[in-house]
C-alpha atoms as a PDB file:
ATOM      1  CA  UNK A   1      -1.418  -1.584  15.701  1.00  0.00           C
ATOM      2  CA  UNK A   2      -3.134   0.705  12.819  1.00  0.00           C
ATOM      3  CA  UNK A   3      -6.106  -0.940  11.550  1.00  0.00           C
ATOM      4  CA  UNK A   4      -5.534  -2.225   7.994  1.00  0.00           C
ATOM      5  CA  UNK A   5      -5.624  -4.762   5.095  1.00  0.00           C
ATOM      6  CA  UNK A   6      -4.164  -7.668   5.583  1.00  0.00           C
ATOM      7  CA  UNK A   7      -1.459  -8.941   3.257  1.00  0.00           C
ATOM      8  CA  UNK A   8       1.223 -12.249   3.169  1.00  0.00           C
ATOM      9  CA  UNK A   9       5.058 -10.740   1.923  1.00  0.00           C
ATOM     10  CA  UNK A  10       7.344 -13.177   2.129  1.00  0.00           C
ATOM     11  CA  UNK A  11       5.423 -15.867   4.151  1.00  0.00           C
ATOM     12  CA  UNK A  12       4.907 -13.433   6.544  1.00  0.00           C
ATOM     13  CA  UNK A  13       1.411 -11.969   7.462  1.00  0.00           C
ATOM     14  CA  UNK A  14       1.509  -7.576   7.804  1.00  0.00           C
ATOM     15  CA  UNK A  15      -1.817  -5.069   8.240  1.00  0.00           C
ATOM     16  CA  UNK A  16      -1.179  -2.434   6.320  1.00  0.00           C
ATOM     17  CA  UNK A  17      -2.580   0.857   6.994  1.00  0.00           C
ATOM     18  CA  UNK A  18      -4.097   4.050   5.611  1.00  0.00           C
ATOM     19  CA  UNK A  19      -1.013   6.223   5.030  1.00  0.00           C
ATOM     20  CA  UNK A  20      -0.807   9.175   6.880  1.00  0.00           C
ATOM     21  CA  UNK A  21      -1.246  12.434   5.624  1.00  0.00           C
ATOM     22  CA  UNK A  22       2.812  13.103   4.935  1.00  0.00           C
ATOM     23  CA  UNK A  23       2.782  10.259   2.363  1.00  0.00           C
ATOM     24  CA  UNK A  24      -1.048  11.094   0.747  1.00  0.00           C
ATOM     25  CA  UNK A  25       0.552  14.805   0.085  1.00  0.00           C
ATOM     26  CA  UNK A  26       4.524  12.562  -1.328  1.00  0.00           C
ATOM     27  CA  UNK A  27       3.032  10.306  -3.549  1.00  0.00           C
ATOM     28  CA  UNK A  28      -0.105  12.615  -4.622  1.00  0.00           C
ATOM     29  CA  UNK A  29       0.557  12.361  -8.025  1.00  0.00           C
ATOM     30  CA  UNK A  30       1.141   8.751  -8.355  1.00  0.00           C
ATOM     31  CA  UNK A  31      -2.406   8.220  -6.637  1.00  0.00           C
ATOM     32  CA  UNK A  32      -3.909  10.892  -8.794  1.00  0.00           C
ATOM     33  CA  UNK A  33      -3.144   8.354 -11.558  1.00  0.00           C
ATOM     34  CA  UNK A  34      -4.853   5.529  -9.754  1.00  0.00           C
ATOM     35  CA  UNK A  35      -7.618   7.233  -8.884  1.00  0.00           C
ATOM     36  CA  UNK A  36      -7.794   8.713 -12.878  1.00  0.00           C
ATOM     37  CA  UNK A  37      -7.230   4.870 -14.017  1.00  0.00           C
ATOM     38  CA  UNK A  38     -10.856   4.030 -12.489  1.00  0.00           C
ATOM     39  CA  UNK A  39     -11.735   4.097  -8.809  1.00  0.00           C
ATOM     40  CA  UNK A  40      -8.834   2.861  -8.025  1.00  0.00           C
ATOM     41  CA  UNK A  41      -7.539  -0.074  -9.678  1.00  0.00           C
ATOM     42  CA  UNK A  42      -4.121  -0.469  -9.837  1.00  0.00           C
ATOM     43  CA  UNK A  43      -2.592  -2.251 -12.574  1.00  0.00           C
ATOM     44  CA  UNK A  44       1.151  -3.244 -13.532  1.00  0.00           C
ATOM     45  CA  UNK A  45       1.035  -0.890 -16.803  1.00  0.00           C
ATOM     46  CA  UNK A  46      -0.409   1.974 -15.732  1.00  0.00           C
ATOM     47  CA  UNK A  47       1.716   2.509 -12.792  1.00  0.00           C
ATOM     48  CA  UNK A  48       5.430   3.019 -11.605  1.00  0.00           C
ATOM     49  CA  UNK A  49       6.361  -0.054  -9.721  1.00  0.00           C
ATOM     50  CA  UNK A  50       9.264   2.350  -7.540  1.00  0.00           C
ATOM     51  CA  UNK A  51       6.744   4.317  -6.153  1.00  0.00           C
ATOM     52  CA  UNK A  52       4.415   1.544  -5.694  1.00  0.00           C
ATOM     53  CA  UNK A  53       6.582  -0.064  -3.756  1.00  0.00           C
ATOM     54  CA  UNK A  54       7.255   3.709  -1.635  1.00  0.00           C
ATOM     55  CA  UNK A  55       3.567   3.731  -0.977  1.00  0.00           C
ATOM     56  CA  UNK A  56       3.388  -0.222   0.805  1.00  0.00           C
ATOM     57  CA  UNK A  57       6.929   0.393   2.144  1.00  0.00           C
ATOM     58  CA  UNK A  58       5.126   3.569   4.333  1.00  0.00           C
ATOM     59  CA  UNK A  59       1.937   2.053   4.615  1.00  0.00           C
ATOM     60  CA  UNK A  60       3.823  -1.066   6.518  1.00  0.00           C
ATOM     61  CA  UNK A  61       6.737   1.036   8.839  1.00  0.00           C
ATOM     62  CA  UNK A  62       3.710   2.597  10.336  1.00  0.00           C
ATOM     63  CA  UNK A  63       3.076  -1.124  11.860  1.00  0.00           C
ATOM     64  CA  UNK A  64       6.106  -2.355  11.469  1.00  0.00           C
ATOM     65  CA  UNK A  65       8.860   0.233  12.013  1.00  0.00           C
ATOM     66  CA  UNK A  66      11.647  -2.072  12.086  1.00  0.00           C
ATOM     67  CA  UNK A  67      10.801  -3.432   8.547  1.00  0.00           C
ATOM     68  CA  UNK A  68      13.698  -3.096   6.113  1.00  0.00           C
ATOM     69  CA  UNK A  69      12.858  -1.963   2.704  1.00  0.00           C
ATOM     70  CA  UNK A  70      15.223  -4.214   0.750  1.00  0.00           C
ATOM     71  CA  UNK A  71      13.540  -7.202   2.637  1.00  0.00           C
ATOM     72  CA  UNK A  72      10.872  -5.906   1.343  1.00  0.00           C
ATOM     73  CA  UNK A  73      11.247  -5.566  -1.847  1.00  0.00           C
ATOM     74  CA  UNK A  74      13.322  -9.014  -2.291  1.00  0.00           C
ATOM     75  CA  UNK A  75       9.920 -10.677  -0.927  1.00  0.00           C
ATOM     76  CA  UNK A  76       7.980  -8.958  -3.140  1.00  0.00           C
ATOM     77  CA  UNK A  77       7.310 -10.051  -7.151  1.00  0.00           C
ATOM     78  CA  UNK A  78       4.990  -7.728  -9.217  1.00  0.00           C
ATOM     79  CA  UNK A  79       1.612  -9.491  -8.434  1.00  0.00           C
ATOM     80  CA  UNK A  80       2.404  -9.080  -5.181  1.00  0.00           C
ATOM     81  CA  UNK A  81       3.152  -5.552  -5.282  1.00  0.00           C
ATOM     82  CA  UNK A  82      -0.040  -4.711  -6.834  1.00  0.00           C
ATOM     83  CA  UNK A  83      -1.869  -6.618  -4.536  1.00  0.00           C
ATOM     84  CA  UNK A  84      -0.057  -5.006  -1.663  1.00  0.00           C
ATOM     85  CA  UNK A  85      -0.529  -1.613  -2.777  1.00  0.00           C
ATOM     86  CA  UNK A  86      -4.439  -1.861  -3.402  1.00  0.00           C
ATOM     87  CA  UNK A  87      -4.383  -3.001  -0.219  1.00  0.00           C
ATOM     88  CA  UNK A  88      -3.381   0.188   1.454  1.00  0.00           C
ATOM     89  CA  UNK A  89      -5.341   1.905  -0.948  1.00  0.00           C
ATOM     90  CA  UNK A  90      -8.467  -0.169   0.352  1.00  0.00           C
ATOM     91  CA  UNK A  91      -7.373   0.412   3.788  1.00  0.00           C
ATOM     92  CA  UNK A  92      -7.435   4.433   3.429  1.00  0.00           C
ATOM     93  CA  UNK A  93     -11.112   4.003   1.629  1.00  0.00           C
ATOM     94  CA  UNK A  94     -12.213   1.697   4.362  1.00  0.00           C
ATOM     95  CA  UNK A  95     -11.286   3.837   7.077  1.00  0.00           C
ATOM     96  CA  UNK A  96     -12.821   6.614   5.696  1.00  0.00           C
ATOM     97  CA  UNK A  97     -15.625   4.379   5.732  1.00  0.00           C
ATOM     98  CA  UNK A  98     -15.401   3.089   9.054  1.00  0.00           C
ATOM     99  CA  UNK A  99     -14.825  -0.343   8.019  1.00  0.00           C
ATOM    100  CA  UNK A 100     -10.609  -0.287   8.210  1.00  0.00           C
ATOM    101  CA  UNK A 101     -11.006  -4.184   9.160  1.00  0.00           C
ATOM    102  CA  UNK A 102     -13.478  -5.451   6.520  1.00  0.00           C
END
């Protein structure tokens, strides 16, 4: 198991990880625009909910690799989203930290 955030989908429990460096260089623009936003923070407006939901949907077949994306995404309502993808955004800032677990 990758060291991650933890987040509930569903009524289920997943760590998501960092994403690896394939993904970073995929969805570079789309993090460019959370990282312009302000350090980070992700909100509904700002951002395009498809990739959002690319960036947690990598983040958690890197744990989970028989996770389904539709599952996924039928689990998932736009709070949640957001939540889930600042969480692997905290989990690549943590590990670069040293702290993937806090």
């Amino acid at each position: 198991m990758i060291p991650g955030k933890e987040v509930e989908i569903g009524g289920t429990r997943y760590t998501l990880p960092p994403l690896n460096v394939a993904s970073l260089r995929k969805h570079k623009d789309l993090l460019n625009k959370v990282a312009a936003y302000g350090g980070g923070k992700a909100v509904p407006e700002v951002l395009d909910a498809v990739g959002m939901a690319d960036v947690v949907f990598e983040s958690l077949v890197r744990n989970y690799p028989q996770a389904e994306r539709d599952r996924l995404e039928e689990n998932m309502d736009t709070a949640k989203l957001v939540e889930a993808f600042v969480a692997v955004i905290a989990s690549g800032l943590a590990a670069e930290s040293g702290r993937a677990n806090v």
